[in-house]
PDB file of N, CA and C in Angstrom:
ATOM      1  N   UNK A   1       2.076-151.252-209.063  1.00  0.00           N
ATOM      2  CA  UNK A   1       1.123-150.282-209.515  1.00  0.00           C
ATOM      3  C   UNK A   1      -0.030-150.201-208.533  1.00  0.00           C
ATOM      4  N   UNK A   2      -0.388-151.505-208.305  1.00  0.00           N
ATOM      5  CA  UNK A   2      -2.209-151.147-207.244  1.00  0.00           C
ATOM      6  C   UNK A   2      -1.119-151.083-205.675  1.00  0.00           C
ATOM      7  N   UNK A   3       0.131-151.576-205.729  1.00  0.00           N
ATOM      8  CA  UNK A   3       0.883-151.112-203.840  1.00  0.00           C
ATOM      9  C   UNK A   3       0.982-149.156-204.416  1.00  0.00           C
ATOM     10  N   UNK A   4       1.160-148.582-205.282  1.00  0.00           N
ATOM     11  CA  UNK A   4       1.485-147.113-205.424  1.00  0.00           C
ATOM     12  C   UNK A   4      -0.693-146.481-205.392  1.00  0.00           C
ATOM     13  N   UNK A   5      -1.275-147.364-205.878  1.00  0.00           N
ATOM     14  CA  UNK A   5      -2.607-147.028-205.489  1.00  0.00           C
ATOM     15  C   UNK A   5      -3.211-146.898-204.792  1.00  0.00           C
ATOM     16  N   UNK A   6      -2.361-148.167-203.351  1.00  0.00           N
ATOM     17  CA  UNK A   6      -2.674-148.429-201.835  1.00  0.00           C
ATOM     18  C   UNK A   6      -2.401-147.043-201.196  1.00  0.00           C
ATOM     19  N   UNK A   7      -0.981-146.916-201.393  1.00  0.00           N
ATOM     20  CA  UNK A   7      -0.610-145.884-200.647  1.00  0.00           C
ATOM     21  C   UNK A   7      -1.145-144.273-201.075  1.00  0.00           C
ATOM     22  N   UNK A   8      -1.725-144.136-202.459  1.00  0.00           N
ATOM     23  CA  UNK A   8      -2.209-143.074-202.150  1.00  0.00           C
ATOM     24  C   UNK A   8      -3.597-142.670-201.492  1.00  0.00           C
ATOM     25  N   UNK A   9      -4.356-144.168-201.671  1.00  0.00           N
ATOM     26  CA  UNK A   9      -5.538-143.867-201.038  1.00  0.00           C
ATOM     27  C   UNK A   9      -5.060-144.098-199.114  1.00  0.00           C
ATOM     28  N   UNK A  10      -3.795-144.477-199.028  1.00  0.00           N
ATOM     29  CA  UNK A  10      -3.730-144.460-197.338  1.00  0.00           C
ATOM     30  C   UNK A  10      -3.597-143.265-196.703  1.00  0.00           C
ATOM     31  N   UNK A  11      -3.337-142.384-197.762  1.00  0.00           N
ATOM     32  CA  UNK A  11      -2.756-140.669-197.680  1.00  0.00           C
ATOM     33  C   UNK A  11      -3.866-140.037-197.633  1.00  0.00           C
ATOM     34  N   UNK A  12      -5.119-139.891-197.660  1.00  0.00           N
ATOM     35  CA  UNK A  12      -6.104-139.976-198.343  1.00  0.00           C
ATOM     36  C   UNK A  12      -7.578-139.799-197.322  1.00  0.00           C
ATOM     37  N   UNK A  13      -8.103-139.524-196.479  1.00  0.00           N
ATOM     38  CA  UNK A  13      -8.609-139.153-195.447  1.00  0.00           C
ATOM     39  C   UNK A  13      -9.776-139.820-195.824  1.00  0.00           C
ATOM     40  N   UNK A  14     -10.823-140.996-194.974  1.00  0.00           N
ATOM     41  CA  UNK A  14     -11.588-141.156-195.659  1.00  0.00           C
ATOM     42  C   UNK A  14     -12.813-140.191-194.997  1.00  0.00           C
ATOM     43  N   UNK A  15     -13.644-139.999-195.620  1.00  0.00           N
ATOM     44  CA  UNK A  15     -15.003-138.637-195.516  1.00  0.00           C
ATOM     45  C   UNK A  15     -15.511-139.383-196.346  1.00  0.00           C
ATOM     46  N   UNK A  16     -17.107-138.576-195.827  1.00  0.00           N
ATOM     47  CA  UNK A  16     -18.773-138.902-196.701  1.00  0.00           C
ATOM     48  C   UNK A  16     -18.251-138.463-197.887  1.00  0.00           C
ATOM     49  N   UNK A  17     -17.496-137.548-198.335  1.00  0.00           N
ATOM     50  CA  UNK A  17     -17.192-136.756-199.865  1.00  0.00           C
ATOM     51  C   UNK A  17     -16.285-137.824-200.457  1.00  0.00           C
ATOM     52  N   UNK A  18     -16.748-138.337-202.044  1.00  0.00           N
ATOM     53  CA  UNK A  18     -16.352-139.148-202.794  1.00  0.00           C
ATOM     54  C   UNK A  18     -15.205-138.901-202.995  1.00  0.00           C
ATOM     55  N   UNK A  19     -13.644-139.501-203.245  1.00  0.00           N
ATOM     56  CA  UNK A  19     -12.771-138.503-203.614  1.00  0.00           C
ATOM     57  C   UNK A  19     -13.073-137.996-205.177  1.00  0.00           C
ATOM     58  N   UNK A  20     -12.566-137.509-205.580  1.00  0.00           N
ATOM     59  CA  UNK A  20     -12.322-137.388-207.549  1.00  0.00           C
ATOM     60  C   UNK A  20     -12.212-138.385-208.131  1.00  0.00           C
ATOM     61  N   UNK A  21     -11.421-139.505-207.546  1.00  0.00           N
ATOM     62  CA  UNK A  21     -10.947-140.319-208.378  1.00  0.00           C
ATOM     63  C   UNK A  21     -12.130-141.289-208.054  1.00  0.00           C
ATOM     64  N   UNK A  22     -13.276-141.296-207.859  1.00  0.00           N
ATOM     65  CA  UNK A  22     -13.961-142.486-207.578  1.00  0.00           C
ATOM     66  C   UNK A  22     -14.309-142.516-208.586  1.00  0.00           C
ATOM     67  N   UNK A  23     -15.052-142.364-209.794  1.00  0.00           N
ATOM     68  CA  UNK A  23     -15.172-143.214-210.621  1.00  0.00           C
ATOM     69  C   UNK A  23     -14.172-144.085-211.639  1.00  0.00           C
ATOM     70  N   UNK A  24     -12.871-143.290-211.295  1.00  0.00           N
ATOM     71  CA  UNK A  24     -11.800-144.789-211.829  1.00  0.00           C
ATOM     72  C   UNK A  24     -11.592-145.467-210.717  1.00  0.00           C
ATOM     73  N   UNK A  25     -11.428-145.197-210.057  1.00  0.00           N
ATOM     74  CA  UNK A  25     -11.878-146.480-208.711  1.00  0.00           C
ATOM     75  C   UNK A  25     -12.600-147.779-208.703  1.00  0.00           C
ATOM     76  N   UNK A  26     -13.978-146.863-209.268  1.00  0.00           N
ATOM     77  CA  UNK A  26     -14.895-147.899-209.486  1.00  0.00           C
ATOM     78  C   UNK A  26     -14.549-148.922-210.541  1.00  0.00           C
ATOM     79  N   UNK A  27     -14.184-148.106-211.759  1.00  0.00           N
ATOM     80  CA  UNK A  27     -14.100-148.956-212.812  1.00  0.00           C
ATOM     81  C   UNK A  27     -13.301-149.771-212.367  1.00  0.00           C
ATOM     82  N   UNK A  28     -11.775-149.601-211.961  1.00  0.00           N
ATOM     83  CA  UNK A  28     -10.602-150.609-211.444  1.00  0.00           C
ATOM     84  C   UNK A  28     -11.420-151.701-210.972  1.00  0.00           C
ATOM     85  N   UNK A  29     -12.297-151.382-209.625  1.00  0.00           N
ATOM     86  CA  UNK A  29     -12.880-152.489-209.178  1.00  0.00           C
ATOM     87  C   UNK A  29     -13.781-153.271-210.083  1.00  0.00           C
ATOM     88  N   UNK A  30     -14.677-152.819-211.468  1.00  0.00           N
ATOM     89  CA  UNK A  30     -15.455-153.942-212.281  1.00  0.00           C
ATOM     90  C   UNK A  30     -13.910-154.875-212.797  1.00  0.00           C
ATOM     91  N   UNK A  31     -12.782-153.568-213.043  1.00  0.00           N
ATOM     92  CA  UNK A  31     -11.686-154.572-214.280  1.00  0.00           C
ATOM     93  C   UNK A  31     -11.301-155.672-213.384  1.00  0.00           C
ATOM     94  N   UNK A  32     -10.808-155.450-212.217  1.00  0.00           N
ATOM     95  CA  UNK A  32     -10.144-156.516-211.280  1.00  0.00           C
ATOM     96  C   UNK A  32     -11.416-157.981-210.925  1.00  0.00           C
ATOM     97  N   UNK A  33     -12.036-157.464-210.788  1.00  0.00           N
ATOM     98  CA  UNK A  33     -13.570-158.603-210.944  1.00  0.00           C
ATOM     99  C   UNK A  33     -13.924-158.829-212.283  1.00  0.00           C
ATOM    100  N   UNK A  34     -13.914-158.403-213.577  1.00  0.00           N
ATOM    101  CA  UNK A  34     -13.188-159.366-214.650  1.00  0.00           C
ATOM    102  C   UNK A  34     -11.986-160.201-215.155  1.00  0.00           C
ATOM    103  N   UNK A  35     -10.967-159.589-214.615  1.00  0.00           N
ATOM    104  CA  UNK A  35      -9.492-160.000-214.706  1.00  0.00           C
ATOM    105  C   UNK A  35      -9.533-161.605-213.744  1.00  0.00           C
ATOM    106  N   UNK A  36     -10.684-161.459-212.143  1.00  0.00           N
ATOM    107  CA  UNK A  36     -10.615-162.253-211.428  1.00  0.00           C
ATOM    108  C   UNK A  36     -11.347-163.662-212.166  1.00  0.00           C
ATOM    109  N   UNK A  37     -12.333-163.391-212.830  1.00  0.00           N
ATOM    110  CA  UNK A  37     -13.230-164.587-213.516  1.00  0.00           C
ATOM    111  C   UNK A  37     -12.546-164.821-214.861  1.00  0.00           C
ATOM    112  N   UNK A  38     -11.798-164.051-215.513  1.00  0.00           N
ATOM    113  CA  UNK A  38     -11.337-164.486-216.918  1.00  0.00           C
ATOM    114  C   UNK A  38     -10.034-165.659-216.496  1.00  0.00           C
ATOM    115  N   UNK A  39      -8.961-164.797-215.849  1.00  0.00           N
ATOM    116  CA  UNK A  39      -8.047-165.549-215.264  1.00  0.00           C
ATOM    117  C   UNK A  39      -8.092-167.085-214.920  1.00  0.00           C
ATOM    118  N   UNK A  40      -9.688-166.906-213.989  1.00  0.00           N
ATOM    119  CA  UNK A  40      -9.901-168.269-213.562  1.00  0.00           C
ATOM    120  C   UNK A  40     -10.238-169.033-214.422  1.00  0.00           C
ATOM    121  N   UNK A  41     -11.594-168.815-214.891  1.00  0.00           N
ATOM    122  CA  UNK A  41     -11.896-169.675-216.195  1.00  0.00           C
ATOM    123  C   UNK A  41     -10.648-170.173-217.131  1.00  0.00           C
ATOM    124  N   UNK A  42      -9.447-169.611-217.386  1.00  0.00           N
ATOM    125  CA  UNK A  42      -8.639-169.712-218.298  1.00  0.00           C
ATOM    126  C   UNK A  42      -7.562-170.492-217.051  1.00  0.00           C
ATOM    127  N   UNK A  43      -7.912-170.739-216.433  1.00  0.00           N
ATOM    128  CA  UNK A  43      -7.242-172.070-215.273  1.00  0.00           C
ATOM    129  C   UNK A  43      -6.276-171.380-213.783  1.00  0.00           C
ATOM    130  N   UNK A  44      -5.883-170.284-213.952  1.00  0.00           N
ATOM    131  CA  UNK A  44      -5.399-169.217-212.794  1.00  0.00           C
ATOM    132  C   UNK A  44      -5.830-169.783-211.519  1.00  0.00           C
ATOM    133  N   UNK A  45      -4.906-170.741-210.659  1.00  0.00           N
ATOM    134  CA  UNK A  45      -6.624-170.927-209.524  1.00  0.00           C
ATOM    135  C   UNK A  45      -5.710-170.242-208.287  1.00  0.00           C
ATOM    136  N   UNK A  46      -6.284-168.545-208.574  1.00  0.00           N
ATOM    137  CA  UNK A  46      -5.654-167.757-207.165  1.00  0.00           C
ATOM    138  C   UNK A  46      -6.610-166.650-206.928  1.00  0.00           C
ATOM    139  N   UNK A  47      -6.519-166.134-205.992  1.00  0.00           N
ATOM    140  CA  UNK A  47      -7.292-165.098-205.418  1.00  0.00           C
ATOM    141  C   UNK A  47      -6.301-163.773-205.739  1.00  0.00           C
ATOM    142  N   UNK A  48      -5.787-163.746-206.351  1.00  0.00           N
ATOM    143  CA  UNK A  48      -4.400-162.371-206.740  1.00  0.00           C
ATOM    144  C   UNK A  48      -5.497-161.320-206.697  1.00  0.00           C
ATOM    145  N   UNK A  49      -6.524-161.554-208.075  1.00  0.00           N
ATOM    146  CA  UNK A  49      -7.163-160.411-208.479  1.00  0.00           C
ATOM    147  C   UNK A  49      -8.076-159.630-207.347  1.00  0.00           C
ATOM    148  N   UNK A  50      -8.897-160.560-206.060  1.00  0.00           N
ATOM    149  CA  UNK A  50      -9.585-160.423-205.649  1.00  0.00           C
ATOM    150  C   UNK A  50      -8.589-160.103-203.473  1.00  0.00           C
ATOM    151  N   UNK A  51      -7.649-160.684-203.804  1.00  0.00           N
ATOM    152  CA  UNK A  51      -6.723-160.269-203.157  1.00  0.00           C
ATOM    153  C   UNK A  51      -6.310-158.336-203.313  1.00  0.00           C
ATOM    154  N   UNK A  52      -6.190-158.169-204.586  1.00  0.00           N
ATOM    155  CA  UNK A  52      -6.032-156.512-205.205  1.00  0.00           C
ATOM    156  C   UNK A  52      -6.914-156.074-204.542  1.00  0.00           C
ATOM    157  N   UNK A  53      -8.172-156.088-204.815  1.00  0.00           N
ATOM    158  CA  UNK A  53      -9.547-155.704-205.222  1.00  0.00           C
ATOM    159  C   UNK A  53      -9.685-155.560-202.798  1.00  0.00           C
ATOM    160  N   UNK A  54      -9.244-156.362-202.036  1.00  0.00           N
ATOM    161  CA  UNK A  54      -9.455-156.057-200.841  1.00  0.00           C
ATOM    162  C   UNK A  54      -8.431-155.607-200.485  1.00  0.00           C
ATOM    163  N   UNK A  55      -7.076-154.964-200.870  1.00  0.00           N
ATOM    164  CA  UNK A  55      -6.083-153.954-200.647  1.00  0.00           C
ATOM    165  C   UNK A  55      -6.481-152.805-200.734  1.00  0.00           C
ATOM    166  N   UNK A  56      -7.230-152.437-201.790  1.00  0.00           N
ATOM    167  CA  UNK A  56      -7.878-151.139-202.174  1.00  0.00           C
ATOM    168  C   UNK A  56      -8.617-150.689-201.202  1.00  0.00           C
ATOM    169  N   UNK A  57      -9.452-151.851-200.809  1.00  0.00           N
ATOM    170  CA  UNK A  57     -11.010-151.417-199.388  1.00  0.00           C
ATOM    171  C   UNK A  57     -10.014-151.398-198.185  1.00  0.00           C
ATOM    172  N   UNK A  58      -8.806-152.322-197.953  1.00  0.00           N
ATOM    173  CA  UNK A  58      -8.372-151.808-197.060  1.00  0.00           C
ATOM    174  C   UNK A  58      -7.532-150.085-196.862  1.00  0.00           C
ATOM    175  N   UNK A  59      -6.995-150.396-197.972  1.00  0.00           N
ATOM    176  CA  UNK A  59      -6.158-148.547-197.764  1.00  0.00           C
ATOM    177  C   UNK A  59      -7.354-147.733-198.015  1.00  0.00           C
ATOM    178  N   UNK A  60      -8.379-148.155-198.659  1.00  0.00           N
ATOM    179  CA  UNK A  60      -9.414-147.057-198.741  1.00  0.00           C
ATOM    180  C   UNK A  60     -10.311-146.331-197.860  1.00  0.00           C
ATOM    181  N   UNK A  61     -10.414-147.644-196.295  1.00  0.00           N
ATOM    182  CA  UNK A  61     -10.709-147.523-195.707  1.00  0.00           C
ATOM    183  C   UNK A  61     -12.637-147.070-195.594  1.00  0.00           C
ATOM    184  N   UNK A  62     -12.730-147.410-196.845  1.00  0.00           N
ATOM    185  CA  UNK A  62     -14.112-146.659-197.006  1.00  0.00           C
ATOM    186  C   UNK A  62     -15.317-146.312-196.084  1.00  0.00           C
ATOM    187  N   UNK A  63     -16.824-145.912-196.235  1.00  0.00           N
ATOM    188  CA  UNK A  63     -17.901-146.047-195.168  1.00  0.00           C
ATOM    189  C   UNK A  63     -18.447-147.332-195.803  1.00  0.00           C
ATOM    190  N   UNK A  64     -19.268-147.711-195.306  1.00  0.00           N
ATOM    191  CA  UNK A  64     -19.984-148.908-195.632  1.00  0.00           C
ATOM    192  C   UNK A  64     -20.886-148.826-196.788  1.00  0.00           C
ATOM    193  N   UNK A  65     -21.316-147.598-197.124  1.00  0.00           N
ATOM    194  CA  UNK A  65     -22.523-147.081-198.367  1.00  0.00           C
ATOM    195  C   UNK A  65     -21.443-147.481-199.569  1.00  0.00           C
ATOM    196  N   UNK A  66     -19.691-146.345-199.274  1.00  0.00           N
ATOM    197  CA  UNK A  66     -19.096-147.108-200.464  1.00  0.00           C
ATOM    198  C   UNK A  66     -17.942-147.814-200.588  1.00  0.00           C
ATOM    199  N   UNK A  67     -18.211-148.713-199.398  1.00  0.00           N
ATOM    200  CA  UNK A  67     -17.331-150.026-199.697  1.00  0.00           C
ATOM    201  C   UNK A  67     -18.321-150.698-200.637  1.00  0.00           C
ATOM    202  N   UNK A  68     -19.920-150.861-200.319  1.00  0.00           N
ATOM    203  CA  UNK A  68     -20.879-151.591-201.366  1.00  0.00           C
ATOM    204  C   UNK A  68     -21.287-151.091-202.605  1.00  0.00           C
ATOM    205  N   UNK A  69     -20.533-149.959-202.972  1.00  0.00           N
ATOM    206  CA  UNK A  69     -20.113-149.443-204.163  1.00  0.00           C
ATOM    207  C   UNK A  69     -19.141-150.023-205.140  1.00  0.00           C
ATOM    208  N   UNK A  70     -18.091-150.475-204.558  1.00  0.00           N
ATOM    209  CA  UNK A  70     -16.546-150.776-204.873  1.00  0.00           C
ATOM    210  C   UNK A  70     -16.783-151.823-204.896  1.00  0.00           C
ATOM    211  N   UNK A  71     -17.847-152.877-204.041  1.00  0.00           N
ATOM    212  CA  UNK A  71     -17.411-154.080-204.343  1.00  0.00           C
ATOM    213  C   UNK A  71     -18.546-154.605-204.944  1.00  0.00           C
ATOM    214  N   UNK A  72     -19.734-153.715-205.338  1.00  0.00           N
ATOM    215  CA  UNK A  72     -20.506-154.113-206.333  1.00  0.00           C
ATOM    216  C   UNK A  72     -20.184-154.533-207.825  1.00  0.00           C
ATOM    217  N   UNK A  73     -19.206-153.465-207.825  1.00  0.00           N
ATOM    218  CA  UNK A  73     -18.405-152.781-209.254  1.00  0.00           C
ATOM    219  C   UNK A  73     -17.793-154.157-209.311  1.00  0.00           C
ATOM    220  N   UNK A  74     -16.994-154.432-208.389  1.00  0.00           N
ATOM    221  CA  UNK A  74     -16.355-155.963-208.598  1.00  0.00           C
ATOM    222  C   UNK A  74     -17.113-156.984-208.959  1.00  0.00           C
ATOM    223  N   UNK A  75     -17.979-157.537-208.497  1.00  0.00           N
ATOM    224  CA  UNK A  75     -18.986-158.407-208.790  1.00  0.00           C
ATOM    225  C   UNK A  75     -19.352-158.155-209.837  1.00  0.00           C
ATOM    226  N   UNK A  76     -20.248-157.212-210.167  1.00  0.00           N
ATOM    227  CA  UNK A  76     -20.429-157.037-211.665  1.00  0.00           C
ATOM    228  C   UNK A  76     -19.728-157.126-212.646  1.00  0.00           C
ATOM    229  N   UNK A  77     -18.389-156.994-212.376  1.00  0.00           N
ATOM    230  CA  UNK A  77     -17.276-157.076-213.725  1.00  0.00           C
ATOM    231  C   UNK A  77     -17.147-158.841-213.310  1.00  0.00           C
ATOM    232  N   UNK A  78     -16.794-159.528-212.356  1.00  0.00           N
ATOM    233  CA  UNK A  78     -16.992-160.894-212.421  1.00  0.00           C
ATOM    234  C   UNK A  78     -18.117-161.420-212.873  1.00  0.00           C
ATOM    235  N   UNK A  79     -19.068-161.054-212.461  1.00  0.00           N
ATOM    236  CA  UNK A  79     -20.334-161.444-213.541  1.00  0.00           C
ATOM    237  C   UNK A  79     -20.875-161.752-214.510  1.00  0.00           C
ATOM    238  N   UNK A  80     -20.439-160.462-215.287  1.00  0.00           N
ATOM    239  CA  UNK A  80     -20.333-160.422-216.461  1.00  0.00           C
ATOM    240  C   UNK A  80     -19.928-160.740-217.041  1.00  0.00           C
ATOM    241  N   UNK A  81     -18.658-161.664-217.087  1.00  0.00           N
ATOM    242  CA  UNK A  81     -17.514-162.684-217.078  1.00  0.00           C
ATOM    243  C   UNK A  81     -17.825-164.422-217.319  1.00  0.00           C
ATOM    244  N   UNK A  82     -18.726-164.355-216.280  1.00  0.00           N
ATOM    245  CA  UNK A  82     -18.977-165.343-215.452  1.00  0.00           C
ATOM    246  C   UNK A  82     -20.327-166.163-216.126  1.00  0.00           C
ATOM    247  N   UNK A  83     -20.934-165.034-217.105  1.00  0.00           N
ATOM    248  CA  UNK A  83     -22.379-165.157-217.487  1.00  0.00           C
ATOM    249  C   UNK A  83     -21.907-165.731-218.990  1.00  0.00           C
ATOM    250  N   UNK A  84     -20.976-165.044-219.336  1.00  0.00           N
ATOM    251  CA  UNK A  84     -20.727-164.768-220.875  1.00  0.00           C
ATOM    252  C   UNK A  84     -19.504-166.142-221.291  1.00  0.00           C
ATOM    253  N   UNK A  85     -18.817-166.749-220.395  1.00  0.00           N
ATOM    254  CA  UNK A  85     -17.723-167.455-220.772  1.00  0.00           C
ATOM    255  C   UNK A  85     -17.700-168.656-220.468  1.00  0.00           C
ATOM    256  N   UNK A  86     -18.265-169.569-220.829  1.00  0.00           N
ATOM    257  CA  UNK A  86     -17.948-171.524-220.147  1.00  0.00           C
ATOM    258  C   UNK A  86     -16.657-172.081-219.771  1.00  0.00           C
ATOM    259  N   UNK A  87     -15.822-171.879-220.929  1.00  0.00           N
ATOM    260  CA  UNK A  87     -14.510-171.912-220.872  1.00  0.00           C
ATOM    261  C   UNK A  87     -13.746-170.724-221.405  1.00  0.00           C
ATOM    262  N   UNK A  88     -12.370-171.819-221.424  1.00  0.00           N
ATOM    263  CA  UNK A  88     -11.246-170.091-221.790  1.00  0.00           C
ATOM    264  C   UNK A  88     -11.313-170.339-223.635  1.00  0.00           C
ATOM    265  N   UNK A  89     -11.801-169.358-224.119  1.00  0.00           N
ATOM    266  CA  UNK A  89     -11.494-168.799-225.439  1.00  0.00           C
ATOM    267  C   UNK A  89     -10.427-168.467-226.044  1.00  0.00           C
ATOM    268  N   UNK A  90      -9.756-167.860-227.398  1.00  0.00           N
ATOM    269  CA  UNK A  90      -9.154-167.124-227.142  1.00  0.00           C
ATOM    270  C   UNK A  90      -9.549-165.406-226.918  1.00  0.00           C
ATOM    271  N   UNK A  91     -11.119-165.375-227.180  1.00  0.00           N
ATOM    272  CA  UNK A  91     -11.874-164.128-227.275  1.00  0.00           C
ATOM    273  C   UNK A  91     -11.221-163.603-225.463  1.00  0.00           C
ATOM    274  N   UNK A  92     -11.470-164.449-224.569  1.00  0.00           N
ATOM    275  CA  UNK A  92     -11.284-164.749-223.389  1.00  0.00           C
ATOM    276  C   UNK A  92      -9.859-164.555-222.968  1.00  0.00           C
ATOM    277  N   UNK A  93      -9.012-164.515-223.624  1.00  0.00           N
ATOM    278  CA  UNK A  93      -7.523-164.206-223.349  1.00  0.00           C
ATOM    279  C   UNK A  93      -7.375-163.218-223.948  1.00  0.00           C
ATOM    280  N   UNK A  94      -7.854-162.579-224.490  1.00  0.00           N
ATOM    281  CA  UNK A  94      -7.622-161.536-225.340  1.00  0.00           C
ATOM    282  C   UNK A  94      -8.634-160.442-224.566  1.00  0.00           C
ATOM    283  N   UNK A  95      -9.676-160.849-223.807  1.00  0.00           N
ATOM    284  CA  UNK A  95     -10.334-159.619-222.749  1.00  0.00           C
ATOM    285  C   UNK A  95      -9.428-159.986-221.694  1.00  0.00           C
ATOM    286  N   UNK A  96      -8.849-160.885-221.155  1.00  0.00           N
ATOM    287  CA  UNK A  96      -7.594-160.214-219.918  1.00  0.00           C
ATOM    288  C   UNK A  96      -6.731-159.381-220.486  1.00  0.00           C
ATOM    289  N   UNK A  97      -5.740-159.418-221.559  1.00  0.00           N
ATOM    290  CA  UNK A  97      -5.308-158.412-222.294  1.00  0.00           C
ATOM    291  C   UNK A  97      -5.859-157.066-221.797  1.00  0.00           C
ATOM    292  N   UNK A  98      -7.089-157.107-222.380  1.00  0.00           N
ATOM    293  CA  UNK A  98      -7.745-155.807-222.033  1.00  0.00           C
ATOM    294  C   UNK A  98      -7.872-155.152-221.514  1.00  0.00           C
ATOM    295  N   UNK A  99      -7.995-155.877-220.461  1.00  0.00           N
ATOM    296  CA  UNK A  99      -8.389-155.662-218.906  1.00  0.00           C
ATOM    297  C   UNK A  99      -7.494-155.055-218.136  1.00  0.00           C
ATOM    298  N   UNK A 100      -6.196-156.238-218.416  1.00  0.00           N
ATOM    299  CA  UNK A 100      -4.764-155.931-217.671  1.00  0.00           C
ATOM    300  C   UNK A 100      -4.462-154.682-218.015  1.00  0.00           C
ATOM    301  N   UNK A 101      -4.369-154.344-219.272  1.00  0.00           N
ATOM    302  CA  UNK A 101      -3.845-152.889-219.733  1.00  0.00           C
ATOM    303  C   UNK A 101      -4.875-151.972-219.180  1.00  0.00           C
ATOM    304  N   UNK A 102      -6.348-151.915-219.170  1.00  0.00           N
ATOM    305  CA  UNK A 102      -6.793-150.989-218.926  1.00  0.00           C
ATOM    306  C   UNK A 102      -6.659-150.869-217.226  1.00  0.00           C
ATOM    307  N   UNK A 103      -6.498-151.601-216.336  1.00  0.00           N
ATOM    308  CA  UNK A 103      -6.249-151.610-214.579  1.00  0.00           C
ATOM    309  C   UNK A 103      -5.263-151.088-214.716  1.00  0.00           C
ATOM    310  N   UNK A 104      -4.000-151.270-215.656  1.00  0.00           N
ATOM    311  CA  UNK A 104      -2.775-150.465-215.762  1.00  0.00           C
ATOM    312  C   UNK A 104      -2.684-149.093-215.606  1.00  0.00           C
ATOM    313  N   UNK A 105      -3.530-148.677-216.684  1.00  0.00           N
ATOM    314  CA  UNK A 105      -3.498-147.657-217.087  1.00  0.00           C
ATOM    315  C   UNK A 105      -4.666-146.758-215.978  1.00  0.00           C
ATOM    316  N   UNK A 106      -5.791-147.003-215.533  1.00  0.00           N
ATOM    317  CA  UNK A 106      -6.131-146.439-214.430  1.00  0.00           C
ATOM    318  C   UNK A 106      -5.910-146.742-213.279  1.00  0.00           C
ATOM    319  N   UNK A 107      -4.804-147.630-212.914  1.00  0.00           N
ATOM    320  CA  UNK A 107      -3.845-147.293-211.478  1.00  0.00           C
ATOM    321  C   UNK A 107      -3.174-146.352-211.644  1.00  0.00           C
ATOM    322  N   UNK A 108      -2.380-146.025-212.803  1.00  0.00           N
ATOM    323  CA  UNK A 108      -1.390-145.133-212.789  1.00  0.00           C
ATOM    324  C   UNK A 108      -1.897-143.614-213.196  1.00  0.00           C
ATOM    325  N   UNK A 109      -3.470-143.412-213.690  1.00  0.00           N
ATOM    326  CA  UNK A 109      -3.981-141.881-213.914  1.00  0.00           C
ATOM    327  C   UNK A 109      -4.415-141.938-212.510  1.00  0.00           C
ATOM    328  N   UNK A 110      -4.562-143.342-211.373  1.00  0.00           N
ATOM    329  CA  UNK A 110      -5.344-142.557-210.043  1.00  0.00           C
ATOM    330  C   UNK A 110      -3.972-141.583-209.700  1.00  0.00           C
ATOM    331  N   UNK A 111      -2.832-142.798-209.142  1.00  0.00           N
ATOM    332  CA  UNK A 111      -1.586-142.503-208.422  1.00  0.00           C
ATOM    333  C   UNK A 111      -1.427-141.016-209.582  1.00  0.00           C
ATOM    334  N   UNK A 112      -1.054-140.748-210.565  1.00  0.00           N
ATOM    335  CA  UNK A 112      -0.387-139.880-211.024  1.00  0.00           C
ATOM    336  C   UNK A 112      -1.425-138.772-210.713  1.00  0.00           C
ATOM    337  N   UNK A 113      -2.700-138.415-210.841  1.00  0.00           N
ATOM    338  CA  UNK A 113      -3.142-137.428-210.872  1.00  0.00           C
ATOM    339  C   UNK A 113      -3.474-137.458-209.339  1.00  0.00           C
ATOM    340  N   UNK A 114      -3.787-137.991-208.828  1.00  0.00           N
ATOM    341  CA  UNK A 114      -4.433-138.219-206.844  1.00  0.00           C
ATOM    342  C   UNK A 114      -3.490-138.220-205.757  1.00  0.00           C
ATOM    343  N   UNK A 115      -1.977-138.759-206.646  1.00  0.00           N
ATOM    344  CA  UNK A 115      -1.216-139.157-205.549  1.00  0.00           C
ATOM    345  C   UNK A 115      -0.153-138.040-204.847  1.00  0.00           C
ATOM    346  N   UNK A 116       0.159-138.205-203.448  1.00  0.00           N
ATOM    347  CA  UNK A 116       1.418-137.330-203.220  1.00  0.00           C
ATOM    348  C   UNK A 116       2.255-136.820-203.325  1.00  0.00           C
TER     349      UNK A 116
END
């Protein structure tokens, strides 16, 4: 799903003009920077999420104003994570749930509505 996200943002010309899809973009990037701190806290010890999260900046190729857009969005969704959780819950397994489905579901409205 985020390799069919890669490739449409590689298709994808980067310019000062935001594409359309940037604000699910953005969001992807807070979910994947929650998904990255819930995961962990709940014992995950990998960089997968945050691994995603620099596939995107790479096919995105962005300018620098909004690569620090995209990866604010990340941080902040780790943050927020990060602020709120000591350990893993089950409240805490049940927001990766969340999470997972909702990155799901806006990889596949970018690719389906953005893509080639």
């Amino acid at each position: 799903m985020l390799l069919c996200l890669a490739l449409v943002a590689a298709a994808s010309p980067s310019s000062a003009v935001e594409p359309l899809y940037e604000a699910k973009l953005l969001r992807l990037a807070e979910v994947l920077g929650s998904i990255h701190s819930l995961r962990n806290l709940c014992g995950e010890r990998s960089s997968e999420w945050r691994d995603r999260m620099d596939s995107i900046l790479a096919a995105e190729n962005p300018d620098p104003a909004r690569k620090a857009r995209l990866i604010a969005s990340f941080n902040r969704g780790y943050r927020t994570f990060s602020e709120s959780y000591t350990s893993c819950t089950s409240q805490a397994i049940a927001a990766i749930d969340r999470y997972e489905s909702e990155g799901s579901r806006l990889s596949s409205e970018i690719v389906s509505s953005y893509g080639n």
